[in-house]
N, C-alpha and C. Protein backbone atom coordinates (compact mmCIF):
# COMPACT_ATOMS: atom_id res chain seq x y z
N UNK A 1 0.84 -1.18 0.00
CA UNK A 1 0.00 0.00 0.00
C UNK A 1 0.89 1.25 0.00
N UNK A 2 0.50 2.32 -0.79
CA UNK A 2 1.08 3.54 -0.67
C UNK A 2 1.25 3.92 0.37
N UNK A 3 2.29 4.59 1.23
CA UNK A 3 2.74 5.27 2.53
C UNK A 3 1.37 6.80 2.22
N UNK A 4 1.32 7.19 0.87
CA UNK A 4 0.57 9.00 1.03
C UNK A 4 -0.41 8.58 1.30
N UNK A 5 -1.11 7.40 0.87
CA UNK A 5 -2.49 6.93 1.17
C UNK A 5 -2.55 6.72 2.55
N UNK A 6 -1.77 6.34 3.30
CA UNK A 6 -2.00 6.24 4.77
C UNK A 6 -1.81 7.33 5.15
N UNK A 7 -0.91 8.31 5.16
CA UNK A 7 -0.96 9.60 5.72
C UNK A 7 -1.80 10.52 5.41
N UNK A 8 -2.71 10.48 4.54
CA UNK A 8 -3.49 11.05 4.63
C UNK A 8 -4.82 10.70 4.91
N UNK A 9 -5.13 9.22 5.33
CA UNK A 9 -6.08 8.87 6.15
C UNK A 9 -5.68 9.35 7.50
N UNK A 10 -4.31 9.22 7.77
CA UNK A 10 -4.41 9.81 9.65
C UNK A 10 -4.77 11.30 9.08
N UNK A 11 -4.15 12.42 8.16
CA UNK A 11 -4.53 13.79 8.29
C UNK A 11 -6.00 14.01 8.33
N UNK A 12 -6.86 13.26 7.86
CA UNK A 12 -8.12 13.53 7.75
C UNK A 12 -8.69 12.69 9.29
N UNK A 13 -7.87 11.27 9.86
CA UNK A 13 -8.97 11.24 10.83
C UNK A 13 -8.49 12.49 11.79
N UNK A 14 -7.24 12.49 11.77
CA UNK A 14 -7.04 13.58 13.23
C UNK A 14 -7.99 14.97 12.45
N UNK A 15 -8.12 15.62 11.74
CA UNK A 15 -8.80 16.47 11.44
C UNK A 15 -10.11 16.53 11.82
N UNK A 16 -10.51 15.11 11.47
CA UNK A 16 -12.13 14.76 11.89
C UNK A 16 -12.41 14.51 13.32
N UNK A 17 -11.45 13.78 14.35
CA UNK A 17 -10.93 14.18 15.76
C UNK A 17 -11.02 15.30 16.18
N UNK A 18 -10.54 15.96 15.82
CA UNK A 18 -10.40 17.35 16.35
C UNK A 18 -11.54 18.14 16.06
N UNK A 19 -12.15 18.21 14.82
CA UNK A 19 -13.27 18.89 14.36
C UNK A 19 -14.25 18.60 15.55
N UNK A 20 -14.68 17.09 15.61
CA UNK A 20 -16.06 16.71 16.39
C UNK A 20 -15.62 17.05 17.78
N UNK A 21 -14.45 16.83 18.27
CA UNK A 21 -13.85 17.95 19.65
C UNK A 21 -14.48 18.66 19.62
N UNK A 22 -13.99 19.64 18.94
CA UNK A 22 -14.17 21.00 18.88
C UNK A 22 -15.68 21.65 18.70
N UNK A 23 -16.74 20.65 17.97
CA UNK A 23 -17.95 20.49 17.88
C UNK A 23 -18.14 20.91 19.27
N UNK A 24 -18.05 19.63 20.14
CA UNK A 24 -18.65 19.42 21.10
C UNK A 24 -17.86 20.10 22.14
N UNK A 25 -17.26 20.76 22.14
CA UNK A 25 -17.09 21.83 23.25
C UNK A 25 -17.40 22.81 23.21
N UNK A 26 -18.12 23.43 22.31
CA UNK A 26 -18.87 24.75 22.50
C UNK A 26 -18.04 25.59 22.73
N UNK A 27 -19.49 26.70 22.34
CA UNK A 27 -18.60 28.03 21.71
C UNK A 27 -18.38 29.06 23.34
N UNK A 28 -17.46 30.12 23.14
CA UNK A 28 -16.39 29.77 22.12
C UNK A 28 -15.25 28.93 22.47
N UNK A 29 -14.68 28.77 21.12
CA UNK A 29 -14.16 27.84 20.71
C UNK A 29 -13.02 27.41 21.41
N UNK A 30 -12.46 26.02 21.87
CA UNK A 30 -11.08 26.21 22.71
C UNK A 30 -9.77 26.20 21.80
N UNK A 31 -9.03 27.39 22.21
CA UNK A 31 -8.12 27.94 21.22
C UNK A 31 -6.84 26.67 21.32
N UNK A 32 -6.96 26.23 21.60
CA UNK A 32 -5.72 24.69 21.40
C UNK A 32 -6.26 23.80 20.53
N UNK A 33 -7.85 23.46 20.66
CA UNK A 33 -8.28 22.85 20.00
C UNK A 33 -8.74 22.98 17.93
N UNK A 34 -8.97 24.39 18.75
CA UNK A 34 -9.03 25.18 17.08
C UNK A 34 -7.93 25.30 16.14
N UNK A 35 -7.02 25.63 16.87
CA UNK A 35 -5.51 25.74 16.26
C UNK A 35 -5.14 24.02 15.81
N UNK A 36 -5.22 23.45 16.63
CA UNK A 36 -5.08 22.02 16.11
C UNK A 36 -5.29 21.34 14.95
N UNK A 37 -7.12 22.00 15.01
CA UNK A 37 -8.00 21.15 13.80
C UNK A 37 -7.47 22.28 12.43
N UNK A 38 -6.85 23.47 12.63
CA UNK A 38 -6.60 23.95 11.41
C UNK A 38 -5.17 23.81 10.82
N UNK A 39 -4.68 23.59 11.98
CA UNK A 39 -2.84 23.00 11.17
C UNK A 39 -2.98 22.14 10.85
N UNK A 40 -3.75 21.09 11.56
CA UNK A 40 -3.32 19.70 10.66
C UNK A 40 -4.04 19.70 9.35
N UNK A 41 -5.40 20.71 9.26
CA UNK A 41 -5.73 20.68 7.77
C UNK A 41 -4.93 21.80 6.88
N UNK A 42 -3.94 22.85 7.51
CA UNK A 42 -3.16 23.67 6.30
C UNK A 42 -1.88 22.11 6.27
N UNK A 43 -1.59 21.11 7.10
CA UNK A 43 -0.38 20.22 7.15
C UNK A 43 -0.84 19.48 5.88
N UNK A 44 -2.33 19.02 6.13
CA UNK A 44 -3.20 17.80 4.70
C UNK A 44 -3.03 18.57 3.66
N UNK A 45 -3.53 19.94 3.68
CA UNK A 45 -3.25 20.72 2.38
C UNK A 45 -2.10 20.20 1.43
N UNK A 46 -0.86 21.00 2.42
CA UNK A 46 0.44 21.27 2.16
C UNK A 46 0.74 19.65 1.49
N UNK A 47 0.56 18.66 2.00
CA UNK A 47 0.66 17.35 1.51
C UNK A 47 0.13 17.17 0.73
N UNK A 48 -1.05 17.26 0.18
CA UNK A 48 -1.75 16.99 -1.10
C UNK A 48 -1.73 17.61 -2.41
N UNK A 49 -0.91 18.70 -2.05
CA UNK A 49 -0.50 19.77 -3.56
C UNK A 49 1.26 19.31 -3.36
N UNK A 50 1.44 18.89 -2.69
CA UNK A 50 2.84 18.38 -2.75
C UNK A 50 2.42 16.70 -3.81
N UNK A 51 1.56 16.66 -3.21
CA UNK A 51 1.59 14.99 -3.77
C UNK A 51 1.20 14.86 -5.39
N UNK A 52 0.36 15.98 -5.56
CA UNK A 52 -0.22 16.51 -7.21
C UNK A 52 0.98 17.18 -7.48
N UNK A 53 1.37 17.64 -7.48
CA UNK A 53 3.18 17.93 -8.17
C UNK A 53 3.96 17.35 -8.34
N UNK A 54 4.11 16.17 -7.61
CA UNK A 54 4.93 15.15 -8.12
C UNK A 54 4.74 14.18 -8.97
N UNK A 55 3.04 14.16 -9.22
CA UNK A 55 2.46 12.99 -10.02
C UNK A 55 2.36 13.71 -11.40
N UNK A 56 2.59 15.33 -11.02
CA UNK A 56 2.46 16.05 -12.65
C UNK A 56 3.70 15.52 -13.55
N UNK A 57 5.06 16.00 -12.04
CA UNK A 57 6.31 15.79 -13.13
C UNK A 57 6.30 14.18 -13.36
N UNK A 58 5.92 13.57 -13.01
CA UNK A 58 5.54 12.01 -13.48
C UNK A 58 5.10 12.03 -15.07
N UNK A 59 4.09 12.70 -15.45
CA UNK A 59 3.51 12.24 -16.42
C UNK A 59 2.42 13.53 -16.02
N UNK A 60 2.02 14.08 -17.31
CA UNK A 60 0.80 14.94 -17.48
C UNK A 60 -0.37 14.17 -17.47
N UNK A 61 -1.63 15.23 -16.66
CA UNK A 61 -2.58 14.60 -16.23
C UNK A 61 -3.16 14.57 -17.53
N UNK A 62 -4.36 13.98 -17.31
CA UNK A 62 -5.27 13.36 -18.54
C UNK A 62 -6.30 14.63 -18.14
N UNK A 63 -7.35 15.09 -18.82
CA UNK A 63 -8.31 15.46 -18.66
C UNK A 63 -9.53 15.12 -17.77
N UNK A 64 -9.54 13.70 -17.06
CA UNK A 64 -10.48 13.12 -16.42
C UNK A 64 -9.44 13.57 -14.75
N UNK A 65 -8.65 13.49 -14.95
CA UNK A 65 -7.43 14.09 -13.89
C UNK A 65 -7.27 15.57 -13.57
N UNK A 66 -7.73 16.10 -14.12
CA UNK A 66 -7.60 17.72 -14.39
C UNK A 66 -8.87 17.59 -13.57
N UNK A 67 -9.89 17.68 -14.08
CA UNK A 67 -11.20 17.53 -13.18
C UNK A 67 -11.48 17.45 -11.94
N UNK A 68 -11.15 16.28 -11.96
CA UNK A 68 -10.95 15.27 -10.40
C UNK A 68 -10.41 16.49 -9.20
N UNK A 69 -9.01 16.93 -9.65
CA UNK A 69 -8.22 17.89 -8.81
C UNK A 69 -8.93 19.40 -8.55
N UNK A 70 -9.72 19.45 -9.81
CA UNK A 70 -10.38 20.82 -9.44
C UNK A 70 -11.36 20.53 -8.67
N UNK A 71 -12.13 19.91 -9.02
CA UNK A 71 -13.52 19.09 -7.72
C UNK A 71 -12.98 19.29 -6.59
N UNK A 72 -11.87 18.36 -6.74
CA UNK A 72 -11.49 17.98 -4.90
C UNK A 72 -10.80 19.80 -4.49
N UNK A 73 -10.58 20.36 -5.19
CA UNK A 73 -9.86 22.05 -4.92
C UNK A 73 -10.91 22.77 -4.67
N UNK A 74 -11.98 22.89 -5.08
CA UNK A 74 -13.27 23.49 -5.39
C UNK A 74 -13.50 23.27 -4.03
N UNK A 75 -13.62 21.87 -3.14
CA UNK A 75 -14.55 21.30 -2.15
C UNK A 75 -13.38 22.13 -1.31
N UNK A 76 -12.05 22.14 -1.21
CA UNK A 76 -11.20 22.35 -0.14
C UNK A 76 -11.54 23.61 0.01
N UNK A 77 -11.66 24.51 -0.56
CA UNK A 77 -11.64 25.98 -0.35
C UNK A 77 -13.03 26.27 0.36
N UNK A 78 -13.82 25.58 -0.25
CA UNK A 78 -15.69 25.91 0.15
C UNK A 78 -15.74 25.17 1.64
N UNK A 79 -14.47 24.29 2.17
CA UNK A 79 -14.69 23.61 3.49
C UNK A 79 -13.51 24.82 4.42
N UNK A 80 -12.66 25.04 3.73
CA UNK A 80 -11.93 26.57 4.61
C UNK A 80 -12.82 27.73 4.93
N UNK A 81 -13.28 28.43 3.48
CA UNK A 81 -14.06 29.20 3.44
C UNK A 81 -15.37 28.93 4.57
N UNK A 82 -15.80 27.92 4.66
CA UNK A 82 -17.12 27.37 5.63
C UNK A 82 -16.59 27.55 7.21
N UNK A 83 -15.39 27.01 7.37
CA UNK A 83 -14.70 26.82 8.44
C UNK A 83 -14.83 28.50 9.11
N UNK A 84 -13.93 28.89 8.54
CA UNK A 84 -13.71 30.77 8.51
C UNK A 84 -14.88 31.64 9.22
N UNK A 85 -15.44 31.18 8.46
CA UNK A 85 -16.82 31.96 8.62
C UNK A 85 -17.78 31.43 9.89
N UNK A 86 -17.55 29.90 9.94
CA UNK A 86 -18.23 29.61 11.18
C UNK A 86 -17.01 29.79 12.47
N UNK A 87 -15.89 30.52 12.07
CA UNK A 87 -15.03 30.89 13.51
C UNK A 87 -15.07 32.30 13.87
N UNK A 88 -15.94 33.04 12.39
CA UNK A 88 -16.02 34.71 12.75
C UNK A 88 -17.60 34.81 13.53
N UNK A 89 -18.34 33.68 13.16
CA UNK A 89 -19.41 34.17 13.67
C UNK A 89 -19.36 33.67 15.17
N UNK A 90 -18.76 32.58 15.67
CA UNK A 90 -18.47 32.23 17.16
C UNK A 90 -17.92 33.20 17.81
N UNK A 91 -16.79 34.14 17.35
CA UNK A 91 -16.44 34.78 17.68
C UNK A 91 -17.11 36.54 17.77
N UNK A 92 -18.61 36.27 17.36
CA UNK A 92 -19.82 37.29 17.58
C UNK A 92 -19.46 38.36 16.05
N UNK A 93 -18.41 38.15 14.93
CA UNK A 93 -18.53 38.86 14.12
C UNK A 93 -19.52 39.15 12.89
N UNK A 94 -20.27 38.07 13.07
CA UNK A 94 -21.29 38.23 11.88
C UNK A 94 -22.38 38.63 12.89
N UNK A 95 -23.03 39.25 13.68
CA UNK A 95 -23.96 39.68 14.10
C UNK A 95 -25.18 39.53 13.29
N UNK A 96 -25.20 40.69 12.44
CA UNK A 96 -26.05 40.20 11.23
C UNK A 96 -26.74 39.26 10.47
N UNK A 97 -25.77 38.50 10.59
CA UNK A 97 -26.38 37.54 9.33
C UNK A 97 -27.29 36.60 9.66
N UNK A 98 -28.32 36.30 8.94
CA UNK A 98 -29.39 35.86 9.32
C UNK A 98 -29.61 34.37 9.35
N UNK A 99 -30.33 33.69 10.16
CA UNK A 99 -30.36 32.35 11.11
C UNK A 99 -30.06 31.00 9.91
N UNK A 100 -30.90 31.64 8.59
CA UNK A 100 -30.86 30.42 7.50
C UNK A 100 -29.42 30.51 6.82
N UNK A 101 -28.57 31.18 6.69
CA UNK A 101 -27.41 31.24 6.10
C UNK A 101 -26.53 31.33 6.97
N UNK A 102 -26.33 31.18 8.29
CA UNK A 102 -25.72 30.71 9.53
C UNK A 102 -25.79 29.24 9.11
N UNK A 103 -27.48 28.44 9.37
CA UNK A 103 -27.34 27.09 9.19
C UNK A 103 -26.60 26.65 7.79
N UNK A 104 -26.90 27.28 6.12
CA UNK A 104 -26.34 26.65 5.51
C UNK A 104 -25.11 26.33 5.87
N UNK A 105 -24.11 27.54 6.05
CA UNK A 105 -22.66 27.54 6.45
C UNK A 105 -22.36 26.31 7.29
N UNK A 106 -23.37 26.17 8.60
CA UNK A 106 -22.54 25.37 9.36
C UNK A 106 -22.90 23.03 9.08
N UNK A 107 -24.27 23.30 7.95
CA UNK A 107 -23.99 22.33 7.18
C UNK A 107 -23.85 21.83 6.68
N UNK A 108 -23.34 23.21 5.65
CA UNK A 108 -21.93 22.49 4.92
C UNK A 108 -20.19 22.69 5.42
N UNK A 109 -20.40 23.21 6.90
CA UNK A 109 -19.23 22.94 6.78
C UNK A 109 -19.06 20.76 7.76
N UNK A 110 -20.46 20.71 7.88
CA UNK A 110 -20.58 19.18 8.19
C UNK A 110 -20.30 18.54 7.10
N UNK A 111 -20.93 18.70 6.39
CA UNK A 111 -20.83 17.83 4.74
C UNK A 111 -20.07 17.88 4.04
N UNK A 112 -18.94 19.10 3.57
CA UNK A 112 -18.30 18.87 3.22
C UNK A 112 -16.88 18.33 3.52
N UNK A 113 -16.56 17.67 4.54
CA UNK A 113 -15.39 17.33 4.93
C UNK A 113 -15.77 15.77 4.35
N UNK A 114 -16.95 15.13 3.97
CA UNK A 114 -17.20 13.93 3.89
C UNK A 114 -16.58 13.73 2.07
N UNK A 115 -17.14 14.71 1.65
CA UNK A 115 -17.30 14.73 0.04
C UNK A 115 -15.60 15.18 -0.02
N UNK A 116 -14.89 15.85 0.53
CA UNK A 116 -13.53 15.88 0.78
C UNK A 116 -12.71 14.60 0.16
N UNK A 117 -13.54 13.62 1.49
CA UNK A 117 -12.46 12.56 1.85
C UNK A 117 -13.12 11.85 0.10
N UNK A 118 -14.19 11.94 0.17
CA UNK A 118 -14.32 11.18 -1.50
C UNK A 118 -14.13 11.94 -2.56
N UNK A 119 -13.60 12.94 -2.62
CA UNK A 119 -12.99 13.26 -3.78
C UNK A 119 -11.48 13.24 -3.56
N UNK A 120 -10.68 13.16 -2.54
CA UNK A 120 -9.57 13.30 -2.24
C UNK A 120 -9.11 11.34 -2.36
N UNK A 121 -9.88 10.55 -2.16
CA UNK A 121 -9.89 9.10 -2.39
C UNK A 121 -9.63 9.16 -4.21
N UNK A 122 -10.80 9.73 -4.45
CA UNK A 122 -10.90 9.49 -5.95
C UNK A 122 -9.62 10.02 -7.01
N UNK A 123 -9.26 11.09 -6.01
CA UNK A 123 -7.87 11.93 -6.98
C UNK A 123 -6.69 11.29 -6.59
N UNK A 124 -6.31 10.75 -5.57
CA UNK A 124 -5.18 9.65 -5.10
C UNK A 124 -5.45 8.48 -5.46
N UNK A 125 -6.64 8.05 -5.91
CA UNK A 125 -6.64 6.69 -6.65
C UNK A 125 -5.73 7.55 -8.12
N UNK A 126 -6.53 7.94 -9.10
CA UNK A 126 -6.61 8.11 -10.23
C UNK A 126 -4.59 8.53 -10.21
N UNK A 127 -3.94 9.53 -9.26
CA UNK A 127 -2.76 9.50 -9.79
C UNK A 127 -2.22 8.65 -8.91
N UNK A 128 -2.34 8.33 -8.02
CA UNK A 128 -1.02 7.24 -7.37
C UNK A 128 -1.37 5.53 -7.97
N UNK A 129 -2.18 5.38 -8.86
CA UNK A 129 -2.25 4.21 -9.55
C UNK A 129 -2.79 4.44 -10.80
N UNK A 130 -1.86 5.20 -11.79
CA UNK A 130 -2.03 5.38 -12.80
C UNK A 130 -1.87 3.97 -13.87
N UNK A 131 -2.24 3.48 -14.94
CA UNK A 131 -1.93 2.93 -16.06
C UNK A 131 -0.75 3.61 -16.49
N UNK A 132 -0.04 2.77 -17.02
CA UNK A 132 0.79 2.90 -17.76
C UNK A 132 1.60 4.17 -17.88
């Protein structure tokens, strides 16, 4: 088995560890715990555009590969971006904003960590076991 494939099942469970922590300790948020759940996801980041750079100078992606990486890029930013926003409003900065777009934010920032791990499966299949 690939060694990146395992390391990035621990980056995502400790992420998901820490997240449901951090869930369940209520706001606001405990600042060891917060800091935690976001390094180890800028650490998964940093590993996974490391790991798509090396599979580029390997061999250029295919078009079904190009995709894949933007999906799974698309989901990463919309699960930061989600994140962000549900740490400004704990922290009483969105005052404003109103109760139904509070909830979308906070579920998707549930949902998307799931669709993460399956598009982040699907893009480490497709380059760390390429054909030929």
């Amino acid at each position: 088995m690939n060694h990146k494939i395992i390391v990035t099942g621990l980056f995502f469970g400790f992420v998901f560890v820490f997240g449901f922590w951090l869930s369940r300790s209520g706001k606001p948020y405990n600042a060891i715990l917060f800091n935690f759940h976001k390094l180890i996801g800028l650490a998964m980041g940093i590993f996974l555009i490391m790991t798509v750079f090396q599979a580029h100078r390997m061999a250029a992606f295919t078009p079904l590969e190009i995709v894949v990486i933007a999906v799974t890029v698309v989901i990463f930013l919309s699960l930061v971006a989600a994140g962000g926003l549900l740490s400004v409003e704990a922290a009483g900065g969105l005052g404003s904003i109103s109760s139904s777009l509070s909830t979308v934010i906070s579920v998707g920032h549930k949902v998307l960590p799931y669709l993460a791990v399956l598009s982040t499966a699907t893009t480490l299949y497709l380059l760390l076991f390429r054909k030929g």
